[in-house]
N, C-alpha and C. Protein backbone atom coordinates (compact mmCIF):
# COMPACT_ATOMS: atom_id res chain seq x y z
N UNK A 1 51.63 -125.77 -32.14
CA UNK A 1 50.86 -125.43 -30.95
C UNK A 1 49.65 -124.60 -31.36
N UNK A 2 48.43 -124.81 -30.19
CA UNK A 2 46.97 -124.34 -31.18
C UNK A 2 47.46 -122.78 -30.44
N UNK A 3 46.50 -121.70 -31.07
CA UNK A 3 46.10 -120.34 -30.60
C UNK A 3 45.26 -120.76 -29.38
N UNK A 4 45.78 -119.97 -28.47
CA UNK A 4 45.10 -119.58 -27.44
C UNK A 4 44.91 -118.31 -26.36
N UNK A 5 44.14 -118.46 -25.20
CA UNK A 5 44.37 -117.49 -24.68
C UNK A 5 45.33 -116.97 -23.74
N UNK A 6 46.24 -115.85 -22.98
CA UNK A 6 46.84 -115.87 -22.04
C UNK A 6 46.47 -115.73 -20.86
N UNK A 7 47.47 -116.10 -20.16
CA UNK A 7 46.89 -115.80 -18.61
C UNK A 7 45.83 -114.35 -18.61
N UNK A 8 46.52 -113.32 -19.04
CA UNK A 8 45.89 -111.98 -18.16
C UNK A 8 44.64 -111.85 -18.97
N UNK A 9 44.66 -112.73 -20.39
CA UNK A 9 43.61 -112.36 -21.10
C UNK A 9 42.41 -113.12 -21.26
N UNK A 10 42.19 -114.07 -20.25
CA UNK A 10 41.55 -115.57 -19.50
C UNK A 10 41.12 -114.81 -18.43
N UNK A 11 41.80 -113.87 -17.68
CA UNK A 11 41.55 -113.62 -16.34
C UNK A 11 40.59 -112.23 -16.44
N UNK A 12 40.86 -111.21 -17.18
CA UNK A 12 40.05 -110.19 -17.52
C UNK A 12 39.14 -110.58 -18.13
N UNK A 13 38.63 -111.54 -19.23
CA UNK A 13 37.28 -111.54 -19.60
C UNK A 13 36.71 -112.64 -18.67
N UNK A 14 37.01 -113.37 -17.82
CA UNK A 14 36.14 -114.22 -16.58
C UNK A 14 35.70 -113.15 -15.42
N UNK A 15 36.28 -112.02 -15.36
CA UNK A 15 36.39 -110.89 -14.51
C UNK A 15 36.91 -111.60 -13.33
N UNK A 16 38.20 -112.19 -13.29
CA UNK A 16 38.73 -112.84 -11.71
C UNK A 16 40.24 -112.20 -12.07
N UNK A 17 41.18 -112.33 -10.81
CA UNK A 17 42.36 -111.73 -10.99
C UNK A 17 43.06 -112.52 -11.53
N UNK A 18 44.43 -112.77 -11.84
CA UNK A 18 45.70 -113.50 -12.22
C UNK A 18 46.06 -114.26 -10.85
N UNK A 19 46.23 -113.98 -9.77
CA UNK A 19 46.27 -114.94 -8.85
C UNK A 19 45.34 -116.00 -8.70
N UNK A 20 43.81 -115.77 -8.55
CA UNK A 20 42.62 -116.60 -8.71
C UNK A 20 42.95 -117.36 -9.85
N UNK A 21 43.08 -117.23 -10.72
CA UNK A 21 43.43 -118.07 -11.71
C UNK A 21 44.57 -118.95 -11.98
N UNK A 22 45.52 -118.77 -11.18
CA UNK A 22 46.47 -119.94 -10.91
C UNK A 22 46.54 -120.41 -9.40
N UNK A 23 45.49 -120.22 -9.11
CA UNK A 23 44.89 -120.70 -7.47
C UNK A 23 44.36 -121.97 -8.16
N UNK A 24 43.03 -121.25 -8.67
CA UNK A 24 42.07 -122.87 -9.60
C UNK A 24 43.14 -124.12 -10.47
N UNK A 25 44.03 -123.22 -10.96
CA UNK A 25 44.68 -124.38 -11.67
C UNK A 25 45.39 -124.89 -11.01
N UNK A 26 46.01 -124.46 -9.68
CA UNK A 26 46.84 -125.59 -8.73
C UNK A 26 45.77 -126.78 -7.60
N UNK A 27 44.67 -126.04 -7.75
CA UNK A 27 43.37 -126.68 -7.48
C UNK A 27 42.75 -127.71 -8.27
N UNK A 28 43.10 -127.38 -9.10
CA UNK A 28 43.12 -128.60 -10.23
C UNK A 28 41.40 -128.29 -10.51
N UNK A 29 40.99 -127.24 -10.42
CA UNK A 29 39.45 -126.80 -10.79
C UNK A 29 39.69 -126.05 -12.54
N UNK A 30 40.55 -125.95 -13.13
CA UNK A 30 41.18 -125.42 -13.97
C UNK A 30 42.25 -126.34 -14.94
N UNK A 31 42.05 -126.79 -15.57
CA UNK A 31 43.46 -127.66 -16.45
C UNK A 31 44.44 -127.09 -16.74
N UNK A 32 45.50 -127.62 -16.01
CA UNK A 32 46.78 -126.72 -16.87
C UNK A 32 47.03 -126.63 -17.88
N UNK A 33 47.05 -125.33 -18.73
CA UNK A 33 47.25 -124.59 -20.01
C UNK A 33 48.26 -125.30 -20.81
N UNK A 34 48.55 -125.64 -22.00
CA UNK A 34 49.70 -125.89 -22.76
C UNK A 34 50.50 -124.45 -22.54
N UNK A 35 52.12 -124.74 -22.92
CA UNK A 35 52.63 -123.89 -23.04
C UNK A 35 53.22 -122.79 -24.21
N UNK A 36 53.93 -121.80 -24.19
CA UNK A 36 54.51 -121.35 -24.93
C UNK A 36 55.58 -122.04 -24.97
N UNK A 37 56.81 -121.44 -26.06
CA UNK A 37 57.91 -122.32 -26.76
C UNK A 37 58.73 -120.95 -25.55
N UNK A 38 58.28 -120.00 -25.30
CA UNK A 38 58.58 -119.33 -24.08
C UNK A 38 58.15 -119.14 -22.60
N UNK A 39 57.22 -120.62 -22.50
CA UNK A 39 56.62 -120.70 -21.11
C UNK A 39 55.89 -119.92 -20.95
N UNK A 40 54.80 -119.03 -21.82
CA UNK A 40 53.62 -118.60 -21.27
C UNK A 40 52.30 -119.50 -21.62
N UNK A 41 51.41 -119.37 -20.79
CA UNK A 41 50.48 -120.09 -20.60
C UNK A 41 49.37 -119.55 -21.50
N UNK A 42 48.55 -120.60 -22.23
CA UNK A 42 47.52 -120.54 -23.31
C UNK A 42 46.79 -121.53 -22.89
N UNK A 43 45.44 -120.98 -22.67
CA UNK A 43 44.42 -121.63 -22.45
C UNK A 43 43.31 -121.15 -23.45
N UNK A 44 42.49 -122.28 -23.36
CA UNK A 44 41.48 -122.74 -24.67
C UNK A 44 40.24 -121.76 -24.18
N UNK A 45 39.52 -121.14 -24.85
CA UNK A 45 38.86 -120.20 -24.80
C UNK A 45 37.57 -120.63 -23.75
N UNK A 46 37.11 -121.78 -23.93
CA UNK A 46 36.82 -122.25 -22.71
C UNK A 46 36.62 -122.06 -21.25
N UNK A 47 38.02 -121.66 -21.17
CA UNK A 47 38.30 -121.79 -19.59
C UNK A 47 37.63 -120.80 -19.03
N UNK A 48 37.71 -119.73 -19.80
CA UNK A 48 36.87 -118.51 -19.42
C UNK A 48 35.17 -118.64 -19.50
N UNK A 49 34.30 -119.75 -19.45
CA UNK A 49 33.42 -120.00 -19.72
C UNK A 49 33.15 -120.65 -17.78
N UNK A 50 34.77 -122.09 -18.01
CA UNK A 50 34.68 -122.64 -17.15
C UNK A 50 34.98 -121.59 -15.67
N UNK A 51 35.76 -120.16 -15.40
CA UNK A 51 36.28 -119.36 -14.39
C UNK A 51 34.85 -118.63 -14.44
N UNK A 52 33.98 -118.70 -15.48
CA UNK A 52 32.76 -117.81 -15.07
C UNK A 52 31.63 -118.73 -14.07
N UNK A 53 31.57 -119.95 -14.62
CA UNK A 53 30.78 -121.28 -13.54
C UNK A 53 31.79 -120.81 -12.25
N UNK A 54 33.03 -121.52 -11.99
CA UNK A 54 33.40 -121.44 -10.83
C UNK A 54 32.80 -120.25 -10.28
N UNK A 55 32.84 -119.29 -10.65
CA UNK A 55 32.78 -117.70 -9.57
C UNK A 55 30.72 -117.52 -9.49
N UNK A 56 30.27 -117.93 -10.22
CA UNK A 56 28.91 -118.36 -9.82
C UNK A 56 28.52 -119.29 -9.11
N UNK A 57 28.84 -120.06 -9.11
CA UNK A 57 29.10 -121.41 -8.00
C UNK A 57 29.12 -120.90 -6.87
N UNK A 58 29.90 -119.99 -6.26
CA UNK A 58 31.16 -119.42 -5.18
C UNK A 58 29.75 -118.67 -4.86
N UNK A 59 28.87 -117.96 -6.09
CA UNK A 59 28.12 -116.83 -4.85
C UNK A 59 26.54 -117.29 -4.64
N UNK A 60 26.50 -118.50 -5.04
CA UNK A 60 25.33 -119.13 -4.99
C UNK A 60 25.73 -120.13 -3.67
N UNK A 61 26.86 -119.84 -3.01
CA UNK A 61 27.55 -120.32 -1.61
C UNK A 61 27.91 -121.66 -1.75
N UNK A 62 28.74 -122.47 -2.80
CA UNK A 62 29.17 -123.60 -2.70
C UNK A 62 30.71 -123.18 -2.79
N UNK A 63 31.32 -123.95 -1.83
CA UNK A 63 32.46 -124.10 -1.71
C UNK A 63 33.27 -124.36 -2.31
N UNK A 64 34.74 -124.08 -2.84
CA UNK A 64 35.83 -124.80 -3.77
C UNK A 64 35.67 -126.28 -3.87
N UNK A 65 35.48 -127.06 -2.97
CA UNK A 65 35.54 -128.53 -2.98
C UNK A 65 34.43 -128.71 -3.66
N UNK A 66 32.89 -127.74 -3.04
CA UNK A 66 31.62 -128.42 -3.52
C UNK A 66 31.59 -128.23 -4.78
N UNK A 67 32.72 -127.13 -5.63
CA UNK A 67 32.25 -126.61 -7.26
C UNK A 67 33.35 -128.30 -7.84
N UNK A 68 34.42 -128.77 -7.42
CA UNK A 68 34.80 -129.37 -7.70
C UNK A 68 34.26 -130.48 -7.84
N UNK A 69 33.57 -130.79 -6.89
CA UNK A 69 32.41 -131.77 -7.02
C UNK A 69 31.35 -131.70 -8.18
N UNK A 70 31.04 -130.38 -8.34
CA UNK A 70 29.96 -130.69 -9.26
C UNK A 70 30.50 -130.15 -11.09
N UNK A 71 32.08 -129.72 -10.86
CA UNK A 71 32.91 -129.68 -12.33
C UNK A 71 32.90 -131.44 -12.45
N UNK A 72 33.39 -131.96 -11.38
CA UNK A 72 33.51 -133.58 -11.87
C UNK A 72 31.64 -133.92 -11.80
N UNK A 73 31.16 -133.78 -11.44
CA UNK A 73 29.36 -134.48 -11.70
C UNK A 73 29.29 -134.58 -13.51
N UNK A 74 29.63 -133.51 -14.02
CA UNK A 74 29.50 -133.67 -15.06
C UNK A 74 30.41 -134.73 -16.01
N UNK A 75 30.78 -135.54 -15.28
CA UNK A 75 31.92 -137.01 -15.98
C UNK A 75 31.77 -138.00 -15.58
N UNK A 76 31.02 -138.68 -16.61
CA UNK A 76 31.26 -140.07 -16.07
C UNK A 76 32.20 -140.86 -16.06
N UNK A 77 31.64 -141.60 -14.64
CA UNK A 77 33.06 -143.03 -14.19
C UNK A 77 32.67 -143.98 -13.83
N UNK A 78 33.24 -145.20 -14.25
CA UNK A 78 32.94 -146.33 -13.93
C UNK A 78 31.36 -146.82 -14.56
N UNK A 79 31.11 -145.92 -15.50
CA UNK A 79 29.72 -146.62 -15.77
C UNK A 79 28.77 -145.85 -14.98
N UNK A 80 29.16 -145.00 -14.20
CA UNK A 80 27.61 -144.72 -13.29
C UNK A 80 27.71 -143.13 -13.18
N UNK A 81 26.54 -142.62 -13.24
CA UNK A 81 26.63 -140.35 -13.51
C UNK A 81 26.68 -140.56 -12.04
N UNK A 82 26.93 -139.88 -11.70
CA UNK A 82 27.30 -139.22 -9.90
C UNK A 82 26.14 -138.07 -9.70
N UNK A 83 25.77 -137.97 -8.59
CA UNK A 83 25.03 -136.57 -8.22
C UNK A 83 25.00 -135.15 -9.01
N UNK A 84 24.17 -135.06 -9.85
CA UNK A 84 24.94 -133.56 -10.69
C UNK A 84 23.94 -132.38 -9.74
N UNK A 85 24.11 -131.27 -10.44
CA UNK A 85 23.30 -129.94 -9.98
C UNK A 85 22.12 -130.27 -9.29
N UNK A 86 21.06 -131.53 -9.94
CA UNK A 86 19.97 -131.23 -9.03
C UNK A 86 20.08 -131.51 -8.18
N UNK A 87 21.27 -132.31 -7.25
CA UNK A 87 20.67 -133.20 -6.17
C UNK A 87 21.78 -131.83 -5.13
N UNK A 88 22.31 -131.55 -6.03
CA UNK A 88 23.75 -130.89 -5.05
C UNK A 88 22.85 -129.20 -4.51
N UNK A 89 21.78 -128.73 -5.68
CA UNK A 89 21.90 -127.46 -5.64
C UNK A 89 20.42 -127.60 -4.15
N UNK A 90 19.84 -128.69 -4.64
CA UNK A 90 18.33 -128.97 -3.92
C UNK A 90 19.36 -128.75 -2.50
N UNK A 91 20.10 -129.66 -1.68
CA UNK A 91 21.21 -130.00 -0.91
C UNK A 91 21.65 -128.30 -0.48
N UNK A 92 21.98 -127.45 -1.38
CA UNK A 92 22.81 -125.96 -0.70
C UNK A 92 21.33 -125.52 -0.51
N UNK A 93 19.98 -125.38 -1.51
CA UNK A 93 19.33 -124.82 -1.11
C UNK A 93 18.57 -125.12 0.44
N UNK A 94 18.38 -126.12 0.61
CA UNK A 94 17.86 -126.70 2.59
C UNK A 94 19.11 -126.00 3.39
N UNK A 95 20.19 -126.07 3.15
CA UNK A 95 20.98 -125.67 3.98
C UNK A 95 21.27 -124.00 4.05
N UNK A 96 20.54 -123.23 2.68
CA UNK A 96 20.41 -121.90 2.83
C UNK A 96 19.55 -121.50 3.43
N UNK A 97 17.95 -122.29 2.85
CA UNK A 97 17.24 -121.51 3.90
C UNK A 97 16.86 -122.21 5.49
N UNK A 98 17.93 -123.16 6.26
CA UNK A 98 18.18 -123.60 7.05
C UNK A 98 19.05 -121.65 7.59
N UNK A 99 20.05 -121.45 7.20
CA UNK A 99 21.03 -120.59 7.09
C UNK A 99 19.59 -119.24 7.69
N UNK A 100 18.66 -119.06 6.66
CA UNK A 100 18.09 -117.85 6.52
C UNK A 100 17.30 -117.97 7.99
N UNK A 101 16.63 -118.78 8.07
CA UNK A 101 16.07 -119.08 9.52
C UNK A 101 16.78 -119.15 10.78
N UNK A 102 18.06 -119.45 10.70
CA UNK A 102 18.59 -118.50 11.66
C UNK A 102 18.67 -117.55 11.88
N UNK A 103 19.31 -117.31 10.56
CA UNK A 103 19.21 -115.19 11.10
C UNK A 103 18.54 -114.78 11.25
N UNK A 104 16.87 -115.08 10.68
CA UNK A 104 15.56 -114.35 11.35
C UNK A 104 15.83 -114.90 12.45
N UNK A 105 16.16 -115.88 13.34
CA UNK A 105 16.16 -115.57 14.82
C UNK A 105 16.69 -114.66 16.03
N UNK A 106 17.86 -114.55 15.14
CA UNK A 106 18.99 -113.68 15.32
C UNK A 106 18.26 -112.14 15.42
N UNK A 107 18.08 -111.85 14.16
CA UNK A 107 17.98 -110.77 13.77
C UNK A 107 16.64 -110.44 14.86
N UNK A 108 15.68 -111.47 14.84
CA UNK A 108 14.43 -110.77 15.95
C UNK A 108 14.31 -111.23 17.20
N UNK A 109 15.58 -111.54 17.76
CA UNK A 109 16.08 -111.45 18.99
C UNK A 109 16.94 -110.03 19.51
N UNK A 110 17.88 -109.33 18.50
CA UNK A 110 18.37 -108.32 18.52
C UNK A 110 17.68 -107.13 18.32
N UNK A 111 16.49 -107.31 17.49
CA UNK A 111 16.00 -106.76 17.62
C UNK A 111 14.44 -105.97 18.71
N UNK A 112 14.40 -107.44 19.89
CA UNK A 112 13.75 -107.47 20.79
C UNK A 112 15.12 -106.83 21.70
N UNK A 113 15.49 -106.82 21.60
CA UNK A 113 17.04 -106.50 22.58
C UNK A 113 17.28 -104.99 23.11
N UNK A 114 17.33 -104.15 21.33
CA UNK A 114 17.01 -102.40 21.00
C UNK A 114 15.66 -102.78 21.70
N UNK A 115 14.66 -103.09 20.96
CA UNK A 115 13.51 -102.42 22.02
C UNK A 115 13.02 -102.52 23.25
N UNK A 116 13.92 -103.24 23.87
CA UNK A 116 13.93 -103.52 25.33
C UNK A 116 15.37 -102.61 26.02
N UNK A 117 15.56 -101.34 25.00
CA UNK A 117 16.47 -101.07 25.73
C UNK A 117 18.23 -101.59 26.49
N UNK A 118 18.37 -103.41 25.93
CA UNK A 118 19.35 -103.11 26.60
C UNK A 118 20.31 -102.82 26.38
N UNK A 119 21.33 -102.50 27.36
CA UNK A 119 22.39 -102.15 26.58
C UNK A 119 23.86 -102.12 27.43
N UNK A 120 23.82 -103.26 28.26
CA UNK A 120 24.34 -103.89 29.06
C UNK A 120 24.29 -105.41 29.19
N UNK A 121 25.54 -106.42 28.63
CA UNK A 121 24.73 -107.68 29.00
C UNK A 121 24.72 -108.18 30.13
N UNK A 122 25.68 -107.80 31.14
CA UNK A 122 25.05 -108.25 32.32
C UNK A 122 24.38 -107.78 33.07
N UNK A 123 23.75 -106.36 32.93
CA UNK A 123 22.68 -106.01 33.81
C UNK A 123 21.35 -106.75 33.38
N UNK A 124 21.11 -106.93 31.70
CA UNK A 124 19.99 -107.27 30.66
C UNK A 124 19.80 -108.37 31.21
N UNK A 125 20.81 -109.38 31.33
CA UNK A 125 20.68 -111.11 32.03
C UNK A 125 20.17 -111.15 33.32
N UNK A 126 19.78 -109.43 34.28
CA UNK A 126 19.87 -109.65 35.37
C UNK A 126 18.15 -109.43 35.47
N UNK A 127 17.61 -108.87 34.21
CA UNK A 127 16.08 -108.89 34.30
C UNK A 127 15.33 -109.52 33.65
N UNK A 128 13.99 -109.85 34.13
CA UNK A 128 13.47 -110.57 33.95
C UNK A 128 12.89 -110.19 32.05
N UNK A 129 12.87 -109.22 32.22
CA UNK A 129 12.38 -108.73 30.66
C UNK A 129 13.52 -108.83 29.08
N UNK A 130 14.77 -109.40 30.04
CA UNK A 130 15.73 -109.46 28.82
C UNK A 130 15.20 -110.29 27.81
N UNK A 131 15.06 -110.22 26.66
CA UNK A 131 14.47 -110.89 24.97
C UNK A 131 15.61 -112.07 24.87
N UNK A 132 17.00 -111.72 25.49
CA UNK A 132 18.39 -112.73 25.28
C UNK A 132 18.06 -113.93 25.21
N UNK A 133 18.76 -115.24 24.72
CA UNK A 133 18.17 -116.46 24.83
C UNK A 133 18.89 -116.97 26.27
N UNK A 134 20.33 -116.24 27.05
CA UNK A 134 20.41 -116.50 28.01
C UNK A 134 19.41 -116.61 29.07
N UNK A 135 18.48 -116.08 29.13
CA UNK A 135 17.40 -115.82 30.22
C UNK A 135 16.27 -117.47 30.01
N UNK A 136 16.48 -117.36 29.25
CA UNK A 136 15.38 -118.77 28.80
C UNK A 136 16.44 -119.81 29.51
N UNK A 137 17.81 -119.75 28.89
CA UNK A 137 18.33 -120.89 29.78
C UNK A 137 18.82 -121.01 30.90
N UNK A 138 18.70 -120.20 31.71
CA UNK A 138 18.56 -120.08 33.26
C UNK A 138 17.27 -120.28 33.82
N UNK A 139 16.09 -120.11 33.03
CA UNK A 139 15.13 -120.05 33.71
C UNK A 139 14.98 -121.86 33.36
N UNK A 140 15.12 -122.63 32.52
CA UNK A 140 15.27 -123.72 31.97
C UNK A 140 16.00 -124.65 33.33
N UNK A 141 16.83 -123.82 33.40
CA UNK A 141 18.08 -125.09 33.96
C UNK A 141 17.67 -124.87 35.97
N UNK A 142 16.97 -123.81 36.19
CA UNK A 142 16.08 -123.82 37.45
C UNK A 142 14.95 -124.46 37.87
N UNK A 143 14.61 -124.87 37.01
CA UNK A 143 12.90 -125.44 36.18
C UNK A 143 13.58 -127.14 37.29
């Protein structure tokens, strides 16, 4: 059997816990480890390369499925490469700053909200000066 690493010592240098790390491998985002001749788990120095992608993946906001997607982009099948990083990351980025443009709406609606004082929503809905987007759609659906 080759040298490898153990669980806790895979999981401390990826900086993720011991649970996270047999989360991914029942996720199958992780290969299961060969064993010990005493059932502990050794994994190829690797993996800790591969638990550092996953957890960057994760805060660049792609999802378990979407990192799985793009751990398999990198394999070909059937003869043909699949979608890798550029097409996937171009793809999270429209949908982030899709994401960011909301919250500037958000955020400078709430913030027309404080400076309008209100601080009641149903009195705020009851004037004409409320910033709320309720007021637009009453005045909309009277129209």
């Amino acid at each position: 059997m080759s040298a490898g690493l153990r669980s806790m010592q895979v999981a401390r240098a990826a900086g993720v816990n011991l649970q996270t790390l047999r989360y991914y491998e029942r996720r199958g985002l992780v290969a299961a480890p060969e064993r010990t001749i005493g059932g502990h788990r050794l994994y190829p120095e690797k993996a800790v390369t591969l638990l550092r992608v996953i957890k960057t993946a994760q805060r660049l906001g792609f999802t378990l499925d979407e990192v799985a997607g793009l751990l398999d982009a990198g394999t070909h099948r059937h003869g043909r490469k699949p979608a890798g990083l550029q097409a996937r990351a171009a793809a999270k980025l429209a949908e982030t700053e899709q994401k960011i443009a909301n919250l500037k709406v958000i955020s400078n609606t709430l913030r027309a909200a404080m400076d309008a004082g209100c601080d009641d929503l149903v009195a705020c809905a009851a004037q004409r000066c409320c910033p709320l987007p309720f007021t637009e759609l009453v005045q909309e659906n009277s129209s």
